[in-house]
N, C-alpha and C. Protein backbone atom coordinates (compact mmCIF):
# COMPACT_ATOMS: atom_id res chain seq x y z
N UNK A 1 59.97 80.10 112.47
CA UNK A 1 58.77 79.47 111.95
C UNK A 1 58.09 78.68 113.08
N UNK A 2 57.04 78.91 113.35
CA UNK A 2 55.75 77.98 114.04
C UNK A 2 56.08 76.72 113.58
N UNK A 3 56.14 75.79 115.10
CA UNK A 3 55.99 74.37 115.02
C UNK A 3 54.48 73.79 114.07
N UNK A 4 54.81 73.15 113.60
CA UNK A 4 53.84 72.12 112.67
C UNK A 4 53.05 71.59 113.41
N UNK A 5 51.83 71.35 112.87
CA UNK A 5 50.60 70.53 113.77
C UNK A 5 50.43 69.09 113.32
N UNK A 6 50.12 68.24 113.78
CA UNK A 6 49.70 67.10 112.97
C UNK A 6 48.58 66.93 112.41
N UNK A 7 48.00 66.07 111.63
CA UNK A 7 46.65 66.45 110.76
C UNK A 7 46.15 65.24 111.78
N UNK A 8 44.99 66.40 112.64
CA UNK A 8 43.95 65.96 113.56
C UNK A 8 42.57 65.58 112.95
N UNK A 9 41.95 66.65 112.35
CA UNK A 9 40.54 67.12 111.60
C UNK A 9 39.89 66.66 110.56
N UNK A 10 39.07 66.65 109.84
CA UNK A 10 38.52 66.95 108.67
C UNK A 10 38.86 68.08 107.87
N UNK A 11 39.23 69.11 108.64
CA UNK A 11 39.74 70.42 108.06
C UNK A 11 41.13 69.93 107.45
N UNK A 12 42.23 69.77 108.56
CA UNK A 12 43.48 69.04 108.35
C UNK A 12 43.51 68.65 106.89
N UNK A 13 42.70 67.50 106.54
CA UNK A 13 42.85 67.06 105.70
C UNK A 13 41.70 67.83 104.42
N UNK A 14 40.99 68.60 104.28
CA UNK A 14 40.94 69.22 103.54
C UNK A 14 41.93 69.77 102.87
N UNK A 15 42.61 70.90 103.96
CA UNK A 15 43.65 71.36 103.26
C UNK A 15 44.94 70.23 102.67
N UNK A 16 45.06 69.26 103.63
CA UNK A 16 46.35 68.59 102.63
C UNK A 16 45.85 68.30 101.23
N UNK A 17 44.29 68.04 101.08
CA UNK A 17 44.26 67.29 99.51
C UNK A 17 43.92 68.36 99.07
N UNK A 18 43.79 69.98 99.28
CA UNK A 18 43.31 70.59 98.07
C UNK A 18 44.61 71.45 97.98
N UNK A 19 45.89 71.31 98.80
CA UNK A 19 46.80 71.97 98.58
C UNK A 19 47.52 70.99 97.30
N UNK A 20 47.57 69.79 98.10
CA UNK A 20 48.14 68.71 97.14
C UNK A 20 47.86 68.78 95.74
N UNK A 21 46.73 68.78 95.21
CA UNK A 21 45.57 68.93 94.25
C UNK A 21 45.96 69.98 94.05
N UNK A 22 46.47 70.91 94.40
CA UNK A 22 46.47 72.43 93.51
C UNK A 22 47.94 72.26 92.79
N UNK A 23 49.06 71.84 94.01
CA UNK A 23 50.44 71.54 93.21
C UNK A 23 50.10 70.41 92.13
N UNK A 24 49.78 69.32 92.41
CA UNK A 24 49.26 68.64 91.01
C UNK A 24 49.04 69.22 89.42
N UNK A 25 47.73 69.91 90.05
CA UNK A 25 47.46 70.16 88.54
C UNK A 25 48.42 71.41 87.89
N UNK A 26 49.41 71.51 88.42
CA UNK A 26 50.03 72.86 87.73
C UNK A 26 51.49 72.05 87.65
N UNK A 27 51.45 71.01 88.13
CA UNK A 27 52.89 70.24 87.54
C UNK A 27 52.60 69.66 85.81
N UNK A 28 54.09 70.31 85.55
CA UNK A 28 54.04 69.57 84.38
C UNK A 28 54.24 68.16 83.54
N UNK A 29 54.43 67.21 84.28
CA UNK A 29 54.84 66.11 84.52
C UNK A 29 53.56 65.45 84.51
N UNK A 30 52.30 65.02 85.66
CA UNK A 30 51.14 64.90 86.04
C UNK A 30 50.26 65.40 85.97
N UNK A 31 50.53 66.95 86.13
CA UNK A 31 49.18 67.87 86.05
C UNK A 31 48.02 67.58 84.62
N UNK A 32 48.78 67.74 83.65
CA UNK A 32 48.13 67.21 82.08
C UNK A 32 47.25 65.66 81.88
N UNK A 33 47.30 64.71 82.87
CA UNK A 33 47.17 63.56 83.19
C UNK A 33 45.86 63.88 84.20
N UNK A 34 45.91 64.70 85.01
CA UNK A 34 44.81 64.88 85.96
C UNK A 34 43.69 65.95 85.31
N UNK A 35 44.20 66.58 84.75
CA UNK A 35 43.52 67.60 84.15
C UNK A 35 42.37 67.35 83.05
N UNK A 36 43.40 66.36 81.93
CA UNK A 36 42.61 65.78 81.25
C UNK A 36 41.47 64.81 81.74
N UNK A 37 41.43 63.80 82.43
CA UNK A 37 40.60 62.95 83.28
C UNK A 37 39.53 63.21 84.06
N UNK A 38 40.10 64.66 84.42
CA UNK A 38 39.13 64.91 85.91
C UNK A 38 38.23 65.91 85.03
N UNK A 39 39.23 67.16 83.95
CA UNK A 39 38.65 67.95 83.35
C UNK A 39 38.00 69.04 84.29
N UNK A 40 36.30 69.12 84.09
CA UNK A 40 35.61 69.76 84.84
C UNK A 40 34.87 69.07 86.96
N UNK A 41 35.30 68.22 86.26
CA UNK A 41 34.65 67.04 88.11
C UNK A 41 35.88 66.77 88.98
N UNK A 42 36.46 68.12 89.27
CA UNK A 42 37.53 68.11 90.22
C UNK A 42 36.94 68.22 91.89
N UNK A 43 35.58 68.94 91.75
CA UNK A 43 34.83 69.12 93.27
C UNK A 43 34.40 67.28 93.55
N UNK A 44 33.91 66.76 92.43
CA UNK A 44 33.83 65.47 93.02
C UNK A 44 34.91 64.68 93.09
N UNK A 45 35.90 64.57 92.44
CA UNK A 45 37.16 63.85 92.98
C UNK A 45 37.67 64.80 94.53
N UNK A 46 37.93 66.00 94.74
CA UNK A 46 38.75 66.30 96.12
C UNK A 46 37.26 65.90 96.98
N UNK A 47 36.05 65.35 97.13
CA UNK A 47 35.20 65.38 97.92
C UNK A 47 35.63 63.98 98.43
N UNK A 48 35.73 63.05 97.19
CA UNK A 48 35.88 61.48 97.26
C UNK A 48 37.61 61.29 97.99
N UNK A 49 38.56 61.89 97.64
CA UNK A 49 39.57 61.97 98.62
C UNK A 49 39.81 62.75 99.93
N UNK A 50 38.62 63.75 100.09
CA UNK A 50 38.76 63.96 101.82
C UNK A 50 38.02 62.55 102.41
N UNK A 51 37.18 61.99 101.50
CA UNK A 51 36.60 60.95 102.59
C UNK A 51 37.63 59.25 102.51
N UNK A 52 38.35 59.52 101.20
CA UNK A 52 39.14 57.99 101.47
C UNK A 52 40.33 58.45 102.61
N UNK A 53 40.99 59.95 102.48
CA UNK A 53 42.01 60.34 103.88
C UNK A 53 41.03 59.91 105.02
N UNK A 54 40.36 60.34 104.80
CA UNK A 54 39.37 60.31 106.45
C UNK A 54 39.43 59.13 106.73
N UNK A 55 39.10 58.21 105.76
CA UNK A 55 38.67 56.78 106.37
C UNK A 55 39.90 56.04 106.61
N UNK A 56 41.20 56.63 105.69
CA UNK A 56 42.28 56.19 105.97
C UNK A 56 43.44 56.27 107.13
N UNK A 57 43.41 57.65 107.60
CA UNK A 57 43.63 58.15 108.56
C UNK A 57 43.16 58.47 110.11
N UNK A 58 41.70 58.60 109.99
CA UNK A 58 40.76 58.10 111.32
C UNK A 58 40.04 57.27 111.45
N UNK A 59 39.95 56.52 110.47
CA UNK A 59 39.63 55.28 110.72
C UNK A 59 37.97 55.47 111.18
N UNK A 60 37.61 56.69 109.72
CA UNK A 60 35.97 56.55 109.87
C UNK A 60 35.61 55.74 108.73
N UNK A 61 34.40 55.75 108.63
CA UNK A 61 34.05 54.70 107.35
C UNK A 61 33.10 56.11 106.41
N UNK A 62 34.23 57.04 105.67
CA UNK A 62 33.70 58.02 105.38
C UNK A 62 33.81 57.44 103.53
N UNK A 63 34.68 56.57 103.04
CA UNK A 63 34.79 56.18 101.75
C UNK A 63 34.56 54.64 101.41
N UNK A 64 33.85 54.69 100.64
CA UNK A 64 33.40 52.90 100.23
C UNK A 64 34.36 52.71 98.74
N UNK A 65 35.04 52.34 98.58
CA UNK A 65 34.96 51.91 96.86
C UNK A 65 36.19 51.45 96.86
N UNK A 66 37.16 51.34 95.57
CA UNK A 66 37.95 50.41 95.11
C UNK A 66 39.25 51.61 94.14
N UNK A 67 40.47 52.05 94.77
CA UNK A 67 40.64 53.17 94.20
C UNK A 67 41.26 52.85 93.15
N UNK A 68 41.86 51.53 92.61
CA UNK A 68 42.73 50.78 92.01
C UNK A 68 41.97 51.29 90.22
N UNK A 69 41.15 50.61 90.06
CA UNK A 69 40.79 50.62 88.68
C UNK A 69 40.80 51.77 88.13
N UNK A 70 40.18 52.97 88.89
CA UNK A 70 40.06 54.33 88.40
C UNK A 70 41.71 54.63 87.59
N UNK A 71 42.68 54.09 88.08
CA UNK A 71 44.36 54.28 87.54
C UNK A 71 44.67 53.38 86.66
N UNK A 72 43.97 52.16 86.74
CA UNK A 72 44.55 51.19 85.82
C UNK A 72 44.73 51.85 84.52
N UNK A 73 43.78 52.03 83.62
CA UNK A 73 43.93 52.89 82.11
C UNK A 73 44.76 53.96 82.13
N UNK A 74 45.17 55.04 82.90
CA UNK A 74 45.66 56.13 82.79
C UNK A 74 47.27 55.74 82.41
N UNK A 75 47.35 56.95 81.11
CA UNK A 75 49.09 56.67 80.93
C UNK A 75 50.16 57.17 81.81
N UNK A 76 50.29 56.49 82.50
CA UNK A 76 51.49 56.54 83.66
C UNK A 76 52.34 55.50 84.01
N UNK A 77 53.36 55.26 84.22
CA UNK A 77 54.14 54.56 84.99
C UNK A 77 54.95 55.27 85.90
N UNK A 78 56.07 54.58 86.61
CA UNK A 78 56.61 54.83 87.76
C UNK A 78 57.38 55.93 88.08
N UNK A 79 57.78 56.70 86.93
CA UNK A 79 58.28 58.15 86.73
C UNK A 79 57.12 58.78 87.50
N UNK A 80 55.79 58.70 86.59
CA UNK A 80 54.64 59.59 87.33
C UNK A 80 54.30 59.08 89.08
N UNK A 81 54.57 57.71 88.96
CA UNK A 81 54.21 57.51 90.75
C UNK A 81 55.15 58.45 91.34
N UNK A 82 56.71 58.39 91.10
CA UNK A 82 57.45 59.13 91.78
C UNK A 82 56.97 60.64 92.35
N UNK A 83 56.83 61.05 91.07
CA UNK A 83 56.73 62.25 90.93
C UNK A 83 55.24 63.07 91.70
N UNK A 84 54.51 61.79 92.07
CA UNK A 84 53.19 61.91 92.45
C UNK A 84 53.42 61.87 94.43
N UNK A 85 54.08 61.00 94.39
CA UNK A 85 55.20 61.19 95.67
C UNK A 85 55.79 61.94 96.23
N UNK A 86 56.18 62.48 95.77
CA UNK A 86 57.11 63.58 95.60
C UNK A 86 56.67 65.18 95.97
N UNK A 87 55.47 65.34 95.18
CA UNK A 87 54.73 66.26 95.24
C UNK A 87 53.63 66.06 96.72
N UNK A 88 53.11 65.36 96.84
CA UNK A 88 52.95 64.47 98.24
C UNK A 88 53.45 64.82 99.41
N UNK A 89 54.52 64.53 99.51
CA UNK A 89 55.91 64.54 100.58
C UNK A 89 55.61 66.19 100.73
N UNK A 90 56.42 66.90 99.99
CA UNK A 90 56.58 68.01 99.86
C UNK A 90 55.39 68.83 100.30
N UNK A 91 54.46 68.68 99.60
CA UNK A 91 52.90 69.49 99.82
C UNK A 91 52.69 69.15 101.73
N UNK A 92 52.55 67.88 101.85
CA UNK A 92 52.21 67.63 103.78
C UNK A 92 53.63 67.79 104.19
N UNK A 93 54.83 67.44 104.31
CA UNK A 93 55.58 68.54 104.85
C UNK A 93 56.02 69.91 105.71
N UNK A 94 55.35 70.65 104.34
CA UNK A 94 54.94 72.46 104.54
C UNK A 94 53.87 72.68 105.41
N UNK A 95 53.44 71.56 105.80
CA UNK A 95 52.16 72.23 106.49
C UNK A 95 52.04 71.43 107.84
N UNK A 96 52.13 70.03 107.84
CA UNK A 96 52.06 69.63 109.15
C UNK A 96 53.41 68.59 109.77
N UNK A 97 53.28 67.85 110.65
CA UNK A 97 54.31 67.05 110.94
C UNK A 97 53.77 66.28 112.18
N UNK A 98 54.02 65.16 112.47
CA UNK A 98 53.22 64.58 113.30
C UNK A 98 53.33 62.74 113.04
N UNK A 99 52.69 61.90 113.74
CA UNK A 99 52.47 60.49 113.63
C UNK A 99 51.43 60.39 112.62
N UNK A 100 50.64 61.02 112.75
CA UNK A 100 49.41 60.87 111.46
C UNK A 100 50.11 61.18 110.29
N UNK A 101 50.85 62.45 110.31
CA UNK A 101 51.85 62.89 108.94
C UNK A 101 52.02 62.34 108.42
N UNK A 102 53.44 61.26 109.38
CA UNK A 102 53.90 60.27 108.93
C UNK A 102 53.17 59.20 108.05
N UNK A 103 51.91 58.88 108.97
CA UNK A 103 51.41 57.86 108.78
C UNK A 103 50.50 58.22 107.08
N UNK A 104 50.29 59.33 106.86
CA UNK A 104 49.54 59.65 105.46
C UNK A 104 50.95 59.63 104.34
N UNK A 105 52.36 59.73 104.86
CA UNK A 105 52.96 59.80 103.60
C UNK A 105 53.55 58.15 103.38
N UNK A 106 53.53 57.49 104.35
CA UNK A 106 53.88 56.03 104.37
C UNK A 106 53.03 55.19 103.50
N UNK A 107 51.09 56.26 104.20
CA UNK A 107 50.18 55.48 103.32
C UNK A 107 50.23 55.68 101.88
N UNK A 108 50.42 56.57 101.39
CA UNK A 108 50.74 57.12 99.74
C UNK A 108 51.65 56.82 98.93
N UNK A 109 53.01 56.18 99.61
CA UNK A 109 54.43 55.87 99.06
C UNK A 109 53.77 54.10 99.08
N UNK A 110 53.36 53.58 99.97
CA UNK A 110 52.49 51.88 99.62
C UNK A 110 51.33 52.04 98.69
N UNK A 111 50.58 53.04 98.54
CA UNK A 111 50.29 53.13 97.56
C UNK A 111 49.96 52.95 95.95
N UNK A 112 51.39 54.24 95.93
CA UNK A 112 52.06 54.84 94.59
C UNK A 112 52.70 53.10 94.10
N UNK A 113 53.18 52.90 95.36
CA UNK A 113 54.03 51.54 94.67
C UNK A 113 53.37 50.76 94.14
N UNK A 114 52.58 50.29 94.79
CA UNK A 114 51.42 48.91 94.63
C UNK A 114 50.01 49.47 93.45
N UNK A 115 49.82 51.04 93.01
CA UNK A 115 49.53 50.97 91.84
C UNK A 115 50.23 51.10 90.77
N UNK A 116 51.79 51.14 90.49
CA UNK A 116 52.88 51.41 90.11
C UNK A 116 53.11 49.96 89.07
N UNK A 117 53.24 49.02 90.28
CA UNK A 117 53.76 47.36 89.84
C UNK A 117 52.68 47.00 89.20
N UNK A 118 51.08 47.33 89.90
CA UNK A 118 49.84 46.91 89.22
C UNK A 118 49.71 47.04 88.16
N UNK A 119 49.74 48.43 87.52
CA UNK A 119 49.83 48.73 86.42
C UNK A 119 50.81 48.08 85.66
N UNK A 120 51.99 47.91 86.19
CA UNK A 120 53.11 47.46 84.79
C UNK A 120 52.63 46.24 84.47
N UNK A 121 52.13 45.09 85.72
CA UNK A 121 51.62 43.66 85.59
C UNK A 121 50.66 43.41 84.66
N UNK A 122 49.68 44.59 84.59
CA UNK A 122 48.37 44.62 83.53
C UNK A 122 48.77 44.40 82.33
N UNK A 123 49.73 45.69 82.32
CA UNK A 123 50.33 46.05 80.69
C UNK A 123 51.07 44.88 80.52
N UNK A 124 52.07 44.32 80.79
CA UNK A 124 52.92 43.84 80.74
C UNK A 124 51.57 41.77 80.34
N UNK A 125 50.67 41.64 81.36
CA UNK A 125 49.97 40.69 80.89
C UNK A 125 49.56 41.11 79.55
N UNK A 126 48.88 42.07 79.10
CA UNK A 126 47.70 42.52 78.49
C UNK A 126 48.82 42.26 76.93
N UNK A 127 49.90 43.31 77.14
CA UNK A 127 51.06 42.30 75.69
C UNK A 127 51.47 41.35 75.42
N UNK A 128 51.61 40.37 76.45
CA UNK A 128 51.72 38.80 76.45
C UNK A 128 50.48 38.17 75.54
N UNK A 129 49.57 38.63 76.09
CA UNK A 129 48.45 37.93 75.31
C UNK A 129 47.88 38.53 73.94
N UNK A 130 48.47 39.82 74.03
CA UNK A 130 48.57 40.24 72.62
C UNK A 130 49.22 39.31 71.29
N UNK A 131 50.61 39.36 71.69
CA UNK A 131 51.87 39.02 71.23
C UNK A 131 51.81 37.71 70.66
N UNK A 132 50.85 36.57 71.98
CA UNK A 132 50.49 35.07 71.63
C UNK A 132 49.80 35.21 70.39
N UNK A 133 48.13 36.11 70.43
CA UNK A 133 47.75 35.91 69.57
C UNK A 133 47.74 36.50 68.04
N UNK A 134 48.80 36.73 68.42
CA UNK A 134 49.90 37.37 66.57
C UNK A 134 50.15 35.86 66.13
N UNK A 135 51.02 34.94 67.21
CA UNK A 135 51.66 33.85 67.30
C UNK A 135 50.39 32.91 66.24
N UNK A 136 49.40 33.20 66.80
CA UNK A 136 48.18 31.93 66.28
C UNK A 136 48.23 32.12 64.75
């Protein structure tokens, strides 16, 4: 097998998020979760993640926004981060290897985590203050 390249490009990272994105939606675990959400506006979500990789990885200013809230509502917890990980790892892996590699699966595993805990903190507030006002 041919040595691995590291993800240099815009291309590079095309292919990692639409390979990624393809194992996604055909997992059964997540895929049903993305599918439902994204539905038919999957060209504008993989457009909006070649430019947050880009900006994340070369350090262009190709994505503006806030990726956090878009996850807050969605039913997931940390099974699905894993598994979102996982699929991640595996998908850039197969295809490249490198310091940037590295550096895109390090960025995704800080991530997965930190929308992982976010989420449980929401839920986990959002029943507290439920729960009080049963109490009243």
């Amino acid at each position: 097998m041919a040595d691995l390249k590291d993800i240099s490009t815009i291309e590079d990272i095309k292919q990692m998020v639409d390979s990624f994105y393809g194992n996604v939606r055909k997992d059964d675990l997540i895929g049903p979760i993305f599918n439902d959400k994204l539905q038919d506006r999957w060209e504008p979500h993989l457009q909006k993640m070649y430019n947050f990789w880009q900006t994340i990885l070369f350090d262009v200013r190709a994505y503006s926004g806030t990726p956090f809230p878009p996850h807050k509502q969605l039913p997931v917890d940390k099974t699905h981060f894993d598994r979102w990980i996982q699929i991640f790892n595996s998908t850039i892996d197969s295809q490249f290897a490198g310091v940037i590699t590295e550096e895109a699966k390090m960025r995704a595993a800080n991530m997965a985590f930190m929308f992982s805990h976010k989420i449980e903190y929401f839920r986990n507030a959002e029943n507290e203050l439920r729960n009080s006002s049963k109490k009243d």
